[in-house]
N, C-alpha and C. Protein backbone atom coordinates (compact mmCIF):
# COMPACT_ATOMS: atom_id res chain seq x y z
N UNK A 1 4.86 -4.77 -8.52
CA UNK A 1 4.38 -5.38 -7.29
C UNK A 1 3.48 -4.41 -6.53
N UNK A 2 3.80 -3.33 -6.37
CA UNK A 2 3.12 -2.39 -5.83
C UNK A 2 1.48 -1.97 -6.16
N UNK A 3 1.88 -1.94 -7.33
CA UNK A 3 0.54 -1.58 -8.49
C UNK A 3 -0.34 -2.74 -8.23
N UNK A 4 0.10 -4.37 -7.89
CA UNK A 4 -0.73 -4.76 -7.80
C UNK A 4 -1.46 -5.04 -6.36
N UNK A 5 -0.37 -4.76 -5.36
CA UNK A 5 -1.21 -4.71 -3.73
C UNK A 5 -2.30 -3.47 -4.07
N UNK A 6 -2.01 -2.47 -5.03
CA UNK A 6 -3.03 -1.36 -4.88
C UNK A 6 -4.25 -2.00 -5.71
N UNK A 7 -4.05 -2.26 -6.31
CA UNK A 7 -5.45 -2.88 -6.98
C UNK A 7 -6.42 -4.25 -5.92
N UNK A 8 -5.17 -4.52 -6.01
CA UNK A 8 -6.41 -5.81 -4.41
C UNK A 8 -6.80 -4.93 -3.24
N UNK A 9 -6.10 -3.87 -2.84
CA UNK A 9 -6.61 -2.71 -1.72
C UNK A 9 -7.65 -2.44 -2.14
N UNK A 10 -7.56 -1.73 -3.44
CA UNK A 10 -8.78 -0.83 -3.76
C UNK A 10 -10.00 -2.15 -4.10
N UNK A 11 -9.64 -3.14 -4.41
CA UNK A 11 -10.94 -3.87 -4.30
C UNK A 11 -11.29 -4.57 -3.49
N UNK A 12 -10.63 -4.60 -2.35
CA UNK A 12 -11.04 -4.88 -1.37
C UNK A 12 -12.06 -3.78 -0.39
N UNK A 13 -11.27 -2.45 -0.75
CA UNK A 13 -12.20 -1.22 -0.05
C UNK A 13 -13.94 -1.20 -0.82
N UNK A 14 -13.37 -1.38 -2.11
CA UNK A 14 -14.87 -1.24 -2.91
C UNK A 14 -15.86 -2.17 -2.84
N UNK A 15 -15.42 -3.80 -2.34
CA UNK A 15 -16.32 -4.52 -1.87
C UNK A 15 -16.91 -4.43 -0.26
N UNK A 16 -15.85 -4.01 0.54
CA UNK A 16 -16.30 -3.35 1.89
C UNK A 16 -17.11 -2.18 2.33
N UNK A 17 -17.41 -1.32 0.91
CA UNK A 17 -18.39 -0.18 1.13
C UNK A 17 -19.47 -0.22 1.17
N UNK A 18 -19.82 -1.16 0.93
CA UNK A 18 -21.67 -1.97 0.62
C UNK A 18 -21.80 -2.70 1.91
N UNK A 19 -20.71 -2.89 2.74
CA UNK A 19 -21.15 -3.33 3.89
C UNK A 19 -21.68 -2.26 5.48
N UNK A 20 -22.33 -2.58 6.40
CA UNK A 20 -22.76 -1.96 6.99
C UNK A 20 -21.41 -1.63 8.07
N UNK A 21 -21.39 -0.64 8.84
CA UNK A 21 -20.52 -0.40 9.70
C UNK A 21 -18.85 -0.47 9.41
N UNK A 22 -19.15 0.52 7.99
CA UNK A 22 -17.51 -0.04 7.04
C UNK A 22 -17.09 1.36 8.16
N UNK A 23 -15.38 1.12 8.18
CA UNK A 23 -14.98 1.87 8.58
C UNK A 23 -13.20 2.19 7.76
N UNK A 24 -12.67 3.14 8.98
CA UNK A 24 -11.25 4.18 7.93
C UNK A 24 -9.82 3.08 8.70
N UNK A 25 -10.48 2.13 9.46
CA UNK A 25 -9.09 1.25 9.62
C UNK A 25 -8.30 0.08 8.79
N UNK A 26 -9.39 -0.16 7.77
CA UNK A 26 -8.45 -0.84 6.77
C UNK A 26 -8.00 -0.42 5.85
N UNK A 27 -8.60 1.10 5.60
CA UNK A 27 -8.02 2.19 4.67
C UNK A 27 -6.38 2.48 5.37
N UNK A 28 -6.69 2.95 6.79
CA UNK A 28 -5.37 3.06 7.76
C UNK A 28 -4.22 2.05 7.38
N UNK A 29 -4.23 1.33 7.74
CA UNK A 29 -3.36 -0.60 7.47
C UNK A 29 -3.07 -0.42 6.11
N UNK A 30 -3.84 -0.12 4.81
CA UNK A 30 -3.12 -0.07 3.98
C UNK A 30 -2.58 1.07 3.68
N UNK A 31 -2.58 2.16 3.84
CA UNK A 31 -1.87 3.52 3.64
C UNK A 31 -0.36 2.99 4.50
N UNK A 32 -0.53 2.68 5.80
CA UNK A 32 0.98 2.32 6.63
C UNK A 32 1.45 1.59 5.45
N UNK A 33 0.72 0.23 5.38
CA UNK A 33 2.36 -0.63 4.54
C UNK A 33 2.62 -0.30 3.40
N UNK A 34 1.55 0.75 2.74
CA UNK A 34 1.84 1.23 1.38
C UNK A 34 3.34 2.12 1.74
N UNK A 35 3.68 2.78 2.58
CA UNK A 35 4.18 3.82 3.43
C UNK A 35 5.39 3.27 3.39
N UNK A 36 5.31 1.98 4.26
CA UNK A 36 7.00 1.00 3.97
C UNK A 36 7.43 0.59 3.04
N UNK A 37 6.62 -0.19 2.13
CA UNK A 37 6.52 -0.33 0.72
C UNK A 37 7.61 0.91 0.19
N UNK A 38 7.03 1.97 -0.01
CA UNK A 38 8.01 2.84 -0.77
C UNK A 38 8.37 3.64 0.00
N UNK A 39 9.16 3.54 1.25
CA UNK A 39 10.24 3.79 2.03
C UNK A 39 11.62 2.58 1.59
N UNK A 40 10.75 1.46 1.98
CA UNK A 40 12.07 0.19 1.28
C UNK A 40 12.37 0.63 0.10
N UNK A 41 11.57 0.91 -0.62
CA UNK A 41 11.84 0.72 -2.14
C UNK A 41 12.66 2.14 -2.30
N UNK A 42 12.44 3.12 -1.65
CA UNK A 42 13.61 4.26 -2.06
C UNK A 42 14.58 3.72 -1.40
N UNK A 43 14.73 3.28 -0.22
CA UNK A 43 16.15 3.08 0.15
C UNK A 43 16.75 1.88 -0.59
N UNK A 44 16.19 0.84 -1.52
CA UNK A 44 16.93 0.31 -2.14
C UNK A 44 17.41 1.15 -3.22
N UNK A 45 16.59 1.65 -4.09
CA UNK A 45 17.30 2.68 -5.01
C UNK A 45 18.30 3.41 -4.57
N UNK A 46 18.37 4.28 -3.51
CA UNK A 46 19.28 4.96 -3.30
C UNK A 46 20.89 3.92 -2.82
N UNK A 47 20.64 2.66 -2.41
CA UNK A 47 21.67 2.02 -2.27
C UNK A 47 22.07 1.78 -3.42
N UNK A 48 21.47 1.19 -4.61
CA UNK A 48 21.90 1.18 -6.06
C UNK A 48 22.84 2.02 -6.23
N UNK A 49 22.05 3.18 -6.42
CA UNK A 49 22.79 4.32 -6.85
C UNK A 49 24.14 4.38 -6.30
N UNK A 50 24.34 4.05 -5.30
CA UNK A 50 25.66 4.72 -4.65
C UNK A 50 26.86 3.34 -5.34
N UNK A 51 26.16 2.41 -5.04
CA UNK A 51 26.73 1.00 -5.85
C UNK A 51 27.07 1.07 -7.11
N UNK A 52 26.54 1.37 -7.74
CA UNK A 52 26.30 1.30 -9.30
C UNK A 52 27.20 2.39 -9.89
């Protein structure tokens, strides 16, 4: 799942660079939820673990 929000990010950034007045805030927005993304995702692992 991850792998694929990064691939629609990154092509979304690479079609936004050809535009005029591109800027570092939708780079921003996706670095954050990339950020929660694998914050959730360790804390589910680590709940596993303790489960399991």
């Amino acid at each position: 799942m991850g792998g694929a929000i990064s691939a629609l990010a990154g092509a979304s950034f690479f079609l936004q660079a050809d535009k005029g007045g591109a800027s570092l805030t939708n780079l921003a927005g996706c670095a954050f939820l990339g950020g929660v993304f694998f914050l959730i995702s360790a804390l589910r692992l680590k709940s596993a673990e303790q489960n399991g």
